[in-house]
C-alpha atoms as a PDB file:
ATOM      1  CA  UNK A   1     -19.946 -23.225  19.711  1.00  0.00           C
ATOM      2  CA  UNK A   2     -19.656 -24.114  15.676  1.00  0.00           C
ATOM      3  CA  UNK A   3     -16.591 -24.113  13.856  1.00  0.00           C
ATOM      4  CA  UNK A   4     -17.913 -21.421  11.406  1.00  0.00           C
ATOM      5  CA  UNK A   5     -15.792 -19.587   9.735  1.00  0.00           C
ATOM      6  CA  UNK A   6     -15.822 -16.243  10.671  1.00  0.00           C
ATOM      7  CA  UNK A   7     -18.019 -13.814   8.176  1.00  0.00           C
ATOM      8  CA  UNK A   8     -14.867 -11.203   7.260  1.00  0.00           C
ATOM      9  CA  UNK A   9     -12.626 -13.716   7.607  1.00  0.00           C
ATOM     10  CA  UNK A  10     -12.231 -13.433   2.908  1.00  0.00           C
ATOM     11  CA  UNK A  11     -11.755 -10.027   3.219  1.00  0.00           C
ATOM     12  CA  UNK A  12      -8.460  -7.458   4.076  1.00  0.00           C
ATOM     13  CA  UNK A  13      -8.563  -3.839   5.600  1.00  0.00           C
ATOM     14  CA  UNK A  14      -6.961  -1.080   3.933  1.00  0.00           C
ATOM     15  CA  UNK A  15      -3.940  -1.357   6.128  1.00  0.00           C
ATOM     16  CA  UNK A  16      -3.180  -5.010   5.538  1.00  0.00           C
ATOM     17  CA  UNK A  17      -4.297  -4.899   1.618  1.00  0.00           C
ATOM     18  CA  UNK A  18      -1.667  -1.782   2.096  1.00  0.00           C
ATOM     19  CA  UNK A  19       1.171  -3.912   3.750  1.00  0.00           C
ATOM     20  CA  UNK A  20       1.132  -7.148   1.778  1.00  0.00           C
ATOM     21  CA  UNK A  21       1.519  -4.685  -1.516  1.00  0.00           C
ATOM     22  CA  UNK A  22       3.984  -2.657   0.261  1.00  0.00           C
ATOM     23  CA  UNK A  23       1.965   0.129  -0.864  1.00  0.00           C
ATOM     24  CA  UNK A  24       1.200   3.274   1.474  1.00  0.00           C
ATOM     25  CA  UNK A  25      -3.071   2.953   2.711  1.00  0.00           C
ATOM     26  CA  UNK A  26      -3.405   6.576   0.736  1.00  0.00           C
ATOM     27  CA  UNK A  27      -2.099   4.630  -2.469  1.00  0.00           C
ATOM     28  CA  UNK A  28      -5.033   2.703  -2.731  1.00  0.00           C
ATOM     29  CA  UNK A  29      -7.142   5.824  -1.623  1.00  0.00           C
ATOM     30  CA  UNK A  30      -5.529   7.211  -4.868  1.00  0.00           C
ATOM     31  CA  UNK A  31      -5.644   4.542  -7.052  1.00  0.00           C
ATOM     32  CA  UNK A  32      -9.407   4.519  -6.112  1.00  0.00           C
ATOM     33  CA  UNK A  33     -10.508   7.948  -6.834  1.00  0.00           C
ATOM     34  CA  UNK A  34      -8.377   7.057 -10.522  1.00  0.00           C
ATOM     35  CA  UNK A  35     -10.524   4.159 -10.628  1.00  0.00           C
ATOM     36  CA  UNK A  36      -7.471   1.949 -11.432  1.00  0.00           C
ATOM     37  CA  UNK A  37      -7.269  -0.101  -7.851  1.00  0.00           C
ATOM     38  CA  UNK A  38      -9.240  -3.512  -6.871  1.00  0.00           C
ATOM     39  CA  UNK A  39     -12.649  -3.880  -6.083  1.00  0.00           C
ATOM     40  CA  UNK A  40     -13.563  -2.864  -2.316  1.00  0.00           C
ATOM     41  CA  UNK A  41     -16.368  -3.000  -0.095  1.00  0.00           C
ATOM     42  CA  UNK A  42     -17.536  -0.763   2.248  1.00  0.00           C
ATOM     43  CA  UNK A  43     -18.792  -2.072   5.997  1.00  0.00           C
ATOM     44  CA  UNK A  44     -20.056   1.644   7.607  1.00  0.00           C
ATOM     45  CA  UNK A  45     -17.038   3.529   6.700  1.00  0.00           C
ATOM     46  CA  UNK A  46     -14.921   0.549   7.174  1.00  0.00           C
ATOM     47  CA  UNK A  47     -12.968  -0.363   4.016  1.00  0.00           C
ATOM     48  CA  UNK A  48     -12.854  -3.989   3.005  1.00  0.00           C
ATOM     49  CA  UNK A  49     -11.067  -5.817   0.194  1.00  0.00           C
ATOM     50  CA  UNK A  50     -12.325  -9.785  -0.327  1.00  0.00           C
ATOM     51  CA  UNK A  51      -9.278 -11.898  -1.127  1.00  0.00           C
ATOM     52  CA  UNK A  52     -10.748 -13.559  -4.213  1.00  0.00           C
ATOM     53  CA  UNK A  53     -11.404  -9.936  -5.985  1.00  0.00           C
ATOM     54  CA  UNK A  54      -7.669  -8.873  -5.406  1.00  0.00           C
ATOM     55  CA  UNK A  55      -6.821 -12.044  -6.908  1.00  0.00           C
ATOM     56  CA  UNK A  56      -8.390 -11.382  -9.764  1.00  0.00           C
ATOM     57  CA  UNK A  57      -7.264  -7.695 -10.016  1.00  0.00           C
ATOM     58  CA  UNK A  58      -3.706  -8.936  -9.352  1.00  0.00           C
ATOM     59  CA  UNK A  59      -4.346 -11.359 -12.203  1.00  0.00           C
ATOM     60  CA  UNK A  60      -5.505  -8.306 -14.508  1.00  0.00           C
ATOM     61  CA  UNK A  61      -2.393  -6.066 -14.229  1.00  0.00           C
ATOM     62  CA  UNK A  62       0.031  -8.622 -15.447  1.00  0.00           C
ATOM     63  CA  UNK A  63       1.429  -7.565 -18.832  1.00  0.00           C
ATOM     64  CA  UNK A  64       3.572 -10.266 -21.400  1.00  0.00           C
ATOM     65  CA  UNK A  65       7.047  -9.061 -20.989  1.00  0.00           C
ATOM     66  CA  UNK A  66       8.365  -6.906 -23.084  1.00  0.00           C
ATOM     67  CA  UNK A  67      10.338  -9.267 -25.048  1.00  0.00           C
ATOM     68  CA  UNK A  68       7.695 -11.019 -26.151  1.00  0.00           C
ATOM     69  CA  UNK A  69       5.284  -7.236 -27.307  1.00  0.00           C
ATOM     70  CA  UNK A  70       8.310  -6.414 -29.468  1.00  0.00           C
ATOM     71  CA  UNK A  71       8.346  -9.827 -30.914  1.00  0.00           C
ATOM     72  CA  UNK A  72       4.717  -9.658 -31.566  1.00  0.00           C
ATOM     73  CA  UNK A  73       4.701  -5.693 -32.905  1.00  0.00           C
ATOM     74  CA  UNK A  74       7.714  -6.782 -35.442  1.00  0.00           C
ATOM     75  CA  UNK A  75       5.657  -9.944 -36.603  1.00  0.00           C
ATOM     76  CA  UNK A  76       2.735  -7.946 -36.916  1.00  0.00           C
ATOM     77  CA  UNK A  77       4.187  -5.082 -39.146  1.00  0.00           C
ATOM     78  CA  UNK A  78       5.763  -7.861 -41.259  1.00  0.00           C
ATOM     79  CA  UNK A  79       2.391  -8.582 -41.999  1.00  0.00           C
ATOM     80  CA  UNK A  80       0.939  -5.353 -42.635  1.00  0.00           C
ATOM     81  CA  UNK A  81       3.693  -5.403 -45.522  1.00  0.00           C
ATOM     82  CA  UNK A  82       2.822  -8.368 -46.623  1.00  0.00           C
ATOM     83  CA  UNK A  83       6.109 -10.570 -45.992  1.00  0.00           C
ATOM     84  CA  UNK A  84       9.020 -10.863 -44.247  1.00  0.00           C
ATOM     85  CA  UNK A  85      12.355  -8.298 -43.524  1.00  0.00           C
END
């Protein structure tokens, strides 16, 4: 026997994608058909998620705090105006 790795072994059902988001499985069923959730794959009607995709999807939805948008729209306008408040 080889010490392969085992060929799904990269990827996450629906219910475990579901549980480490501590989302509901019709969530991402939702966020699907609104074309806003991660990348999946489809095995027969099995639903797969590979790890390195949600990574990157995870990576996507991160927004700069708020703090730091205000900051940035106020420095911006200053501009527009051509100098400072």
């Amino acid at each position: 026997m080889s010490n392969a790795e085992p060929i799904l072994s990269q990827f996450l059902t629906k219910e475990e994608l579901a549980a480490e988001l501590g989302r509901n499985a019709r969530t991402l069923d939702r966020w699907d058909a609104l074309a806003i959730g991660p990348p999946r794959t489809f095995v027969g009607r099995k639903i797969l998620y590979r790890r390195a995709s949600l990574q990157r999807w995870l990576a996507a939805q991160e927004n700069p705090s708020r703090k730091n948008t205000a900051a940035a729209k106020k420095s911006s306008a200053r501009e527009l105006r051509g100098g400072a408040l």
